[in-house]
C-alpha atoms as a PDB file:
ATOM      1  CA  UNK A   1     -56.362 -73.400   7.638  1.00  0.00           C
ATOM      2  CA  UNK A   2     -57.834 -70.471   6.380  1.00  0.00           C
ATOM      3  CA  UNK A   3     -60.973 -71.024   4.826  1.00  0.00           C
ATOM      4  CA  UNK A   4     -61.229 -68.164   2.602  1.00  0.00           C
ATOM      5  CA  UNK A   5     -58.394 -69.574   0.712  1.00  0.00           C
ATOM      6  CA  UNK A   6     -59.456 -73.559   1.015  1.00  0.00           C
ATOM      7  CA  UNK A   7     -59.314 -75.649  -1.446  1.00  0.00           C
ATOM      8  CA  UNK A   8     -61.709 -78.220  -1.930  1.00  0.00           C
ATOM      9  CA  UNK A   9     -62.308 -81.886  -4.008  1.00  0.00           C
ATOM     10  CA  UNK A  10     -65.838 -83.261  -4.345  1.00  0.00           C
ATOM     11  CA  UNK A  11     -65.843 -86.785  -5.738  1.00  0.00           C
ATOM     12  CA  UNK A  12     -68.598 -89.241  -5.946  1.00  0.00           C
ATOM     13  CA  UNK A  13     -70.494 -90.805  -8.891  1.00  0.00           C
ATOM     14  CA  UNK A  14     -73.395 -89.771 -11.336  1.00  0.00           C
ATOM     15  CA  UNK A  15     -76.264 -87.819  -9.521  1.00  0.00           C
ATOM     16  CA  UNK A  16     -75.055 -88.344  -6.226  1.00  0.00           C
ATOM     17  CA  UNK A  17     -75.366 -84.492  -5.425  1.00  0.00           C
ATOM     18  CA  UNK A  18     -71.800 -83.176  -5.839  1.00  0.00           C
ATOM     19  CA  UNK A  19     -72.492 -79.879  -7.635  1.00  0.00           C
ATOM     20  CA  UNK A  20     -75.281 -78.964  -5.351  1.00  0.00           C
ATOM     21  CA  UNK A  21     -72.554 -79.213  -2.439  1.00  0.00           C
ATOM     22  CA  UNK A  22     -70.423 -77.828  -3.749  1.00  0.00           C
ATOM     23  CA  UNK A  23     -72.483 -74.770  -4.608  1.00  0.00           C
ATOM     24  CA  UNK A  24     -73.291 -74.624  -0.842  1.00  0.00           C
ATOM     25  CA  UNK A  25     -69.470 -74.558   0.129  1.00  0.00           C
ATOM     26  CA  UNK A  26     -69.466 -71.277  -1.623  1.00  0.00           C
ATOM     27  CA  UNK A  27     -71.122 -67.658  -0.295  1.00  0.00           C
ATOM     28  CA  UNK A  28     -74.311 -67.497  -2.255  1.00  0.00           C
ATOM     29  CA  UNK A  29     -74.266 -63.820  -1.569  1.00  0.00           C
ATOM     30  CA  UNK A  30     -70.920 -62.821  -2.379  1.00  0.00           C
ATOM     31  CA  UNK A  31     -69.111 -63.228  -5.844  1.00  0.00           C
ATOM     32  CA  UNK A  32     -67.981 -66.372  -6.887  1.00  0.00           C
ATOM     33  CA  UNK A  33     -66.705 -67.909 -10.716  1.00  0.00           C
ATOM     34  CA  UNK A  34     -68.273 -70.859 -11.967  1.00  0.00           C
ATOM     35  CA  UNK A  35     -65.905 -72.643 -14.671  1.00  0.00           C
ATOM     36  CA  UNK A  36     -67.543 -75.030 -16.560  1.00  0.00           C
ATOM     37  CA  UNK A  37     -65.980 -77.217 -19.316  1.00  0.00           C
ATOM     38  CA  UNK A  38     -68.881 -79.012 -20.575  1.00  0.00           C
ATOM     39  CA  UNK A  39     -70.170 -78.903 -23.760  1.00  0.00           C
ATOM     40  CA  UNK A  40     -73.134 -76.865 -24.939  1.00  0.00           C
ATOM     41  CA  UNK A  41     -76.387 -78.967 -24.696  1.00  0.00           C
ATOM     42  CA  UNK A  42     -78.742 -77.977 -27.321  1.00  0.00           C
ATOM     43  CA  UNK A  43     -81.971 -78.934 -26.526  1.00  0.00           C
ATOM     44  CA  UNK A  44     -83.125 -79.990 -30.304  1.00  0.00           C
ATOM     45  CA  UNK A  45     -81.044 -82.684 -30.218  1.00  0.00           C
ATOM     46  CA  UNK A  46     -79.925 -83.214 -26.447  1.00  0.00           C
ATOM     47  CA  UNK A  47     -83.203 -81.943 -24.386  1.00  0.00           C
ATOM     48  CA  UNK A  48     -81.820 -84.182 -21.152  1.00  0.00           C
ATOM     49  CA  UNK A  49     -78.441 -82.632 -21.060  1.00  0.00           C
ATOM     50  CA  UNK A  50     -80.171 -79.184 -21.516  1.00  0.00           C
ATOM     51  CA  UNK A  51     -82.230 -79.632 -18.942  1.00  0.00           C
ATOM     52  CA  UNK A  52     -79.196 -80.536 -16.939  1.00  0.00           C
ATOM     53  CA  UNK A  53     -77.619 -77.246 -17.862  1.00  0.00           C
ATOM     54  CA  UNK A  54     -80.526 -75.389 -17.504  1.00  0.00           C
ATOM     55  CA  UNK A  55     -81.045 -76.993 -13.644  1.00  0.00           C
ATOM     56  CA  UNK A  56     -77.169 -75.836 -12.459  1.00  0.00           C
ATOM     57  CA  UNK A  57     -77.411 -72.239 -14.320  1.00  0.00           C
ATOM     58  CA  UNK A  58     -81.414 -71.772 -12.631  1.00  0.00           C
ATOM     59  CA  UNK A  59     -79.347 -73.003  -9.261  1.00  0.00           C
ATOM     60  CA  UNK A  60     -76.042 -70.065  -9.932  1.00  0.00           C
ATOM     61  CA  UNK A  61     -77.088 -67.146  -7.208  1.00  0.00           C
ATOM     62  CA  UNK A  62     -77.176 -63.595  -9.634  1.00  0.00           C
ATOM     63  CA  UNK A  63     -73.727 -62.690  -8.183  1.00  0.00           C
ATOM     64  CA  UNK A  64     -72.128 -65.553  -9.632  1.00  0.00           C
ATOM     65  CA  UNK A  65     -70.039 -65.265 -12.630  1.00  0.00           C
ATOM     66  CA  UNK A  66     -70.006 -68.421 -15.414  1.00  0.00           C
ATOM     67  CA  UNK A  67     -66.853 -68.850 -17.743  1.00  0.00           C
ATOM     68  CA  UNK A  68     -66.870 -71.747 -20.476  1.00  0.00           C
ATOM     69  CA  UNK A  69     -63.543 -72.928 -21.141  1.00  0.00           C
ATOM     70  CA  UNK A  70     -61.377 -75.849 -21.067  1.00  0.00           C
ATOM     71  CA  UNK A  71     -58.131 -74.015 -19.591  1.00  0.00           C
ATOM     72  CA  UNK A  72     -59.077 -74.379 -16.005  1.00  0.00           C
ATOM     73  CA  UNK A  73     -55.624 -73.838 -15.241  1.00  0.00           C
ATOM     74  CA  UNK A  74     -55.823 -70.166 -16.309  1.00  0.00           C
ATOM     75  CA  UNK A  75     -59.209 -69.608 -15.480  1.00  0.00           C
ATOM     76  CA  UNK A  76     -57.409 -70.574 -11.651  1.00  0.00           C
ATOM     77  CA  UNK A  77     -54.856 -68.073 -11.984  1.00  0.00           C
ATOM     78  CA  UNK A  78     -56.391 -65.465 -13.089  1.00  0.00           C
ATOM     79  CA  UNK A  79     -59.689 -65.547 -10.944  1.00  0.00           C
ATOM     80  CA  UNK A  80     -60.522 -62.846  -9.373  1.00  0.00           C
ATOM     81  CA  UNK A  81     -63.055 -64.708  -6.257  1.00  0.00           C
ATOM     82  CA  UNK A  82     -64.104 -67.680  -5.340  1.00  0.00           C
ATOM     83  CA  UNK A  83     -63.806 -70.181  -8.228  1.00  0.00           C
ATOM     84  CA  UNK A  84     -66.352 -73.688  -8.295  1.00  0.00           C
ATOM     85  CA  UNK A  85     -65.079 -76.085 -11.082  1.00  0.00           C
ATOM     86  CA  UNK A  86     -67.670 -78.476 -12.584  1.00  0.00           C
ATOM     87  CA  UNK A  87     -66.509 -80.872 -13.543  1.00  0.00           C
ATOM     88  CA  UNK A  88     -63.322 -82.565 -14.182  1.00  0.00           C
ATOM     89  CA  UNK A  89     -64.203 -85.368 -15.635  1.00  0.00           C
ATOM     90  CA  UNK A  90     -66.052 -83.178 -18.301  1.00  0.00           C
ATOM     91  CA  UNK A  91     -62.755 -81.197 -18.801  1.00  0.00           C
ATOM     92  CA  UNK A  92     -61.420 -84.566 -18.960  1.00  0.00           C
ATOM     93  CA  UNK A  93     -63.501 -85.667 -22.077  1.00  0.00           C
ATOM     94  CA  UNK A  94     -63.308 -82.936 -23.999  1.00  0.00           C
ATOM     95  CA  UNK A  95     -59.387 -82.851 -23.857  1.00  0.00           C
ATOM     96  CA  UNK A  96     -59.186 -86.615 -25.196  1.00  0.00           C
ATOM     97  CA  UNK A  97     -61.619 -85.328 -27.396  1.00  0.00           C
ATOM     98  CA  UNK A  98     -60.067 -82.599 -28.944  1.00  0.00           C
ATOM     99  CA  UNK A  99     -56.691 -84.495 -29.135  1.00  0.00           C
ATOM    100  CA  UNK A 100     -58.606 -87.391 -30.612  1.00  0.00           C
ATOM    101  CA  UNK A 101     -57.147 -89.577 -28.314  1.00  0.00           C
ATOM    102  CA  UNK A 102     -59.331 -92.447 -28.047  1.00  0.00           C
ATOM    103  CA  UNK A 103     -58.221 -93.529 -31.428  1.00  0.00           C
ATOM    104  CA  UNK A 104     -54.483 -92.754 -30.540  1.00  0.00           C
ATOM    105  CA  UNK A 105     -51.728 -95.556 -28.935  1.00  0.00           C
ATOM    106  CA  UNK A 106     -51.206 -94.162 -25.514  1.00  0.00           C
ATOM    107  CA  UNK A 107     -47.640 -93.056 -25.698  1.00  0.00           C
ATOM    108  CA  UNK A 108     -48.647 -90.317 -28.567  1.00  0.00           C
ATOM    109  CA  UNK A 109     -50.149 -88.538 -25.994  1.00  0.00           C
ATOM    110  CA  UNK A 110     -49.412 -89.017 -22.461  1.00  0.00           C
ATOM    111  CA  UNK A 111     -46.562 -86.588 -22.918  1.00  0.00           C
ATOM    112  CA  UNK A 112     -49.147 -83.683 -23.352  1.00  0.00           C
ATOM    113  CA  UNK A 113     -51.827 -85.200 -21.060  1.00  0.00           C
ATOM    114  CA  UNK A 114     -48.978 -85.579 -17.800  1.00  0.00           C
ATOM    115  CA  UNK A 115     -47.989 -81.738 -18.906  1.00  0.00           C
ATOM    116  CA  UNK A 116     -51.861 -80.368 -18.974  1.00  0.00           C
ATOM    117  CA  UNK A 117     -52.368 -82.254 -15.267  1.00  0.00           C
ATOM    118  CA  UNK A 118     -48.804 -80.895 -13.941  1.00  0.00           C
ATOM    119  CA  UNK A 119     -50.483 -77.417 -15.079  1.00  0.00           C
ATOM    120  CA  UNK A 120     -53.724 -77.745 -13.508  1.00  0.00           C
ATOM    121  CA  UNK A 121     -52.069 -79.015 -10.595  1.00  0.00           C
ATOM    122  CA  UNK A 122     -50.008 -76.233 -10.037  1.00  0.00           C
ATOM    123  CA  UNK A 123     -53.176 -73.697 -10.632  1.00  0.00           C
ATOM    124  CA  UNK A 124     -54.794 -75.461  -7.649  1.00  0.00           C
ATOM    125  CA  UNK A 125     -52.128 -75.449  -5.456  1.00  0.00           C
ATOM    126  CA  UNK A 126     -50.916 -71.902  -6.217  1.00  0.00           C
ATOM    127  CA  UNK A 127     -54.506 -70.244  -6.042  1.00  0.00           C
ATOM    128  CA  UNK A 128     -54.840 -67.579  -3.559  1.00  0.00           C
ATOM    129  CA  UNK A 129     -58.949 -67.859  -4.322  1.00  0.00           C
ATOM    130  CA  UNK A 130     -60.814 -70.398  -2.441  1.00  0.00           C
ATOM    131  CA  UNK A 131     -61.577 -73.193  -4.690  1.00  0.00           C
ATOM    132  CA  UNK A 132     -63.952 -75.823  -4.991  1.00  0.00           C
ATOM    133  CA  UNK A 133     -63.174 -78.532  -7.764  1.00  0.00           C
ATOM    134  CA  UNK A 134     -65.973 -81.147  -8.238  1.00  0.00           C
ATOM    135  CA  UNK A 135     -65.023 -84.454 -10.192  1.00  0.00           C
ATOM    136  CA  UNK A 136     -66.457 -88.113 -10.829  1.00  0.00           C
ATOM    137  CA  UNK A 137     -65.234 -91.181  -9.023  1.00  0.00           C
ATOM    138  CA  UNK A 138     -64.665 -94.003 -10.894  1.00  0.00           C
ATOM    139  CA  UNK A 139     -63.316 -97.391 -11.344  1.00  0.00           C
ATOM    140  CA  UNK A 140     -65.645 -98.955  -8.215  1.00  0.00           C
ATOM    141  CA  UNK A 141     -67.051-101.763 -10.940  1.00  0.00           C
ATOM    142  CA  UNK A 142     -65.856-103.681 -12.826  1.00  0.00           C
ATOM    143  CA  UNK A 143     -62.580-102.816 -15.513  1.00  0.00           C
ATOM    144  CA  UNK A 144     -64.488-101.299 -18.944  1.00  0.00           C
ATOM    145  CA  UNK A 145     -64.834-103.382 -21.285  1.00  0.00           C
ATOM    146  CA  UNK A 146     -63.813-101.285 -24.619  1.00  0.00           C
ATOM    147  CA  UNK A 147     -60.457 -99.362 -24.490  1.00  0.00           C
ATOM    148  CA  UNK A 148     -61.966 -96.028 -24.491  1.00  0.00           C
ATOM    149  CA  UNK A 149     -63.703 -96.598 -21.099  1.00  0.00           C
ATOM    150  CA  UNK A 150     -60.571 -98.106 -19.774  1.00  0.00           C
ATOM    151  CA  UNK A 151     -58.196 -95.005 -20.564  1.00  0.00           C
ATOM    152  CA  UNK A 152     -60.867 -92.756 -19.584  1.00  0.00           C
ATOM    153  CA  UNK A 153     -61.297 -94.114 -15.547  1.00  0.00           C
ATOM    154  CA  UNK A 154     -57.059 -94.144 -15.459  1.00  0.00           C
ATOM    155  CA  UNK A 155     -56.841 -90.679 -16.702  1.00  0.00           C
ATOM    156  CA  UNK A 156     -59.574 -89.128 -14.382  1.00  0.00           C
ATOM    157  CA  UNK A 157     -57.950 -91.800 -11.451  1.00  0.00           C
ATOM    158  CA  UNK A 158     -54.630 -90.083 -11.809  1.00  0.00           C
ATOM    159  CA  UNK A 159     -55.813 -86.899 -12.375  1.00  0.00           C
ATOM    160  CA  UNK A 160     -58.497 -87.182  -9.494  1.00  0.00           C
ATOM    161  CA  UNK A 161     -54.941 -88.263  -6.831  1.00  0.00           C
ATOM    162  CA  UNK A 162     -52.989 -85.793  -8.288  1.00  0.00           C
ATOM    163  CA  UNK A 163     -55.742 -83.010  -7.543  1.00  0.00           C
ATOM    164  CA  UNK A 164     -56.644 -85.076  -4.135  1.00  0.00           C
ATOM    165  CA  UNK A 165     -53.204 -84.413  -2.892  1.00  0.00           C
ATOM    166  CA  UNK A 166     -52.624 -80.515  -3.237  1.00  0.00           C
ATOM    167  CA  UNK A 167     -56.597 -79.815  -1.848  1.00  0.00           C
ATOM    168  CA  UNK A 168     -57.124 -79.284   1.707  1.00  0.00           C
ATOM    169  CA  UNK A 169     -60.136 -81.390   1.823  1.00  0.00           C
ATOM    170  CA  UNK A 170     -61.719 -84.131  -0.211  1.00  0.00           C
ATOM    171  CA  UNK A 171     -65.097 -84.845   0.740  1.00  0.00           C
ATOM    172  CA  UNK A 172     -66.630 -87.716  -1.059  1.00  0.00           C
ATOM    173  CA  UNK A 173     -70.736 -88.081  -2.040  1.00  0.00           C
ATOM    174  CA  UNK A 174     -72.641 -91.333  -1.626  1.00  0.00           C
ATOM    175  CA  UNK A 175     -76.705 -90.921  -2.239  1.00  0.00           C
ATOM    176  CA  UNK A 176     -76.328 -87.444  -1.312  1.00  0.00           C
ATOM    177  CA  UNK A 177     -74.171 -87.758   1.684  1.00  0.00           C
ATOM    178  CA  UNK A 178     -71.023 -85.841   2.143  1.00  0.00           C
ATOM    179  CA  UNK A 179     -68.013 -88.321   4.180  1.00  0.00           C
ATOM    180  CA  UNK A 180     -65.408 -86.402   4.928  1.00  0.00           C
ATOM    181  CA  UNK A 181     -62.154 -88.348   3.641  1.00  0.00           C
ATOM    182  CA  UNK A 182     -58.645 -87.945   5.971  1.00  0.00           C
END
């Protein structure tokens, strides 16, 4: 394996140092692309997310370029360097989101969700840029209790094995240790 042209999953859950790894897997002197799907915190009325923000751009070496956008699957393709993804279970959110499909029966759109994974899927395994793709584990506890919850952990479970099986490596964090997964 070549590891200029790896490709990389980081799972684990809430603050257990994924992004900070995977920053580290990447040359902090060389040029990488940091995709980020999330959501603009404003501080007014989010100062905790902001500060989040603010912590991972402080972290991003000068060298590093940031793109906002919720098709990862181009920003894949079309990347130029090194790409770091954070996070997939933001990207995630903010597609239910913007298909409203919380509110939605299932079958109105699993069509288009199955077709925007198939996409992203391809992206990762077709990337000739090494890639580093953090995400959220989920569904360790117990099944959520409102539906929301529940179609949330099987979306980013499927997505999260469909990703796991075209990466090289999936390296999972517990309390800020990385375990290498075979």
């Amino acid at each position: 394996m070549n590891v200029t042209t790896e490709r990389v999953l980081v799972t684990g859950g809430v603050r257990s140092g994924k992004s900070r790894y995977a920053e580290d897997l990447l040359d902090r002197h060389g040029p990488a692309l940091y995709v980020t799907p999330g959501y603009p915190a404003d501080p007014a009325t989010d100062p905790v997310g902001a500060a989040r923000v603010g912590a991972h751009q402080a972290r991003r070496p000068s060298g590093w370029r940031t793109a906002e956008t919720l098709d990862l699957a181009d920003a894949l393709t079309s990347a130029d360097a090194p790409v770091l993804v954070d996070c997939l279970g933001v990207w995630l959110t903010r597609v239910l989101d913007g298909w409203q499909a919380w509110e939605q029966p299932r079958p109105q759109w699993q069509a288009r969700f199955d077709a925007e994974v198939d996409r992203l899927v391809a992206a990762v395994a077709s990337s000739p840029q090494r890639l580093v793709l953090v995400t959220n584990e989920v569904g360790w506890g117990v099944v959520p209790a409102y539906p929301a919850g529940r179609i949330f952990a099987d979306c980013l479970g499927h997505l999260n094995q469909r990703v796991g099986r075209v990466v090289d490596r999936v390296v999972l964090l517990v309390a800020g240790r990385a375990l290498e997964l075979p």
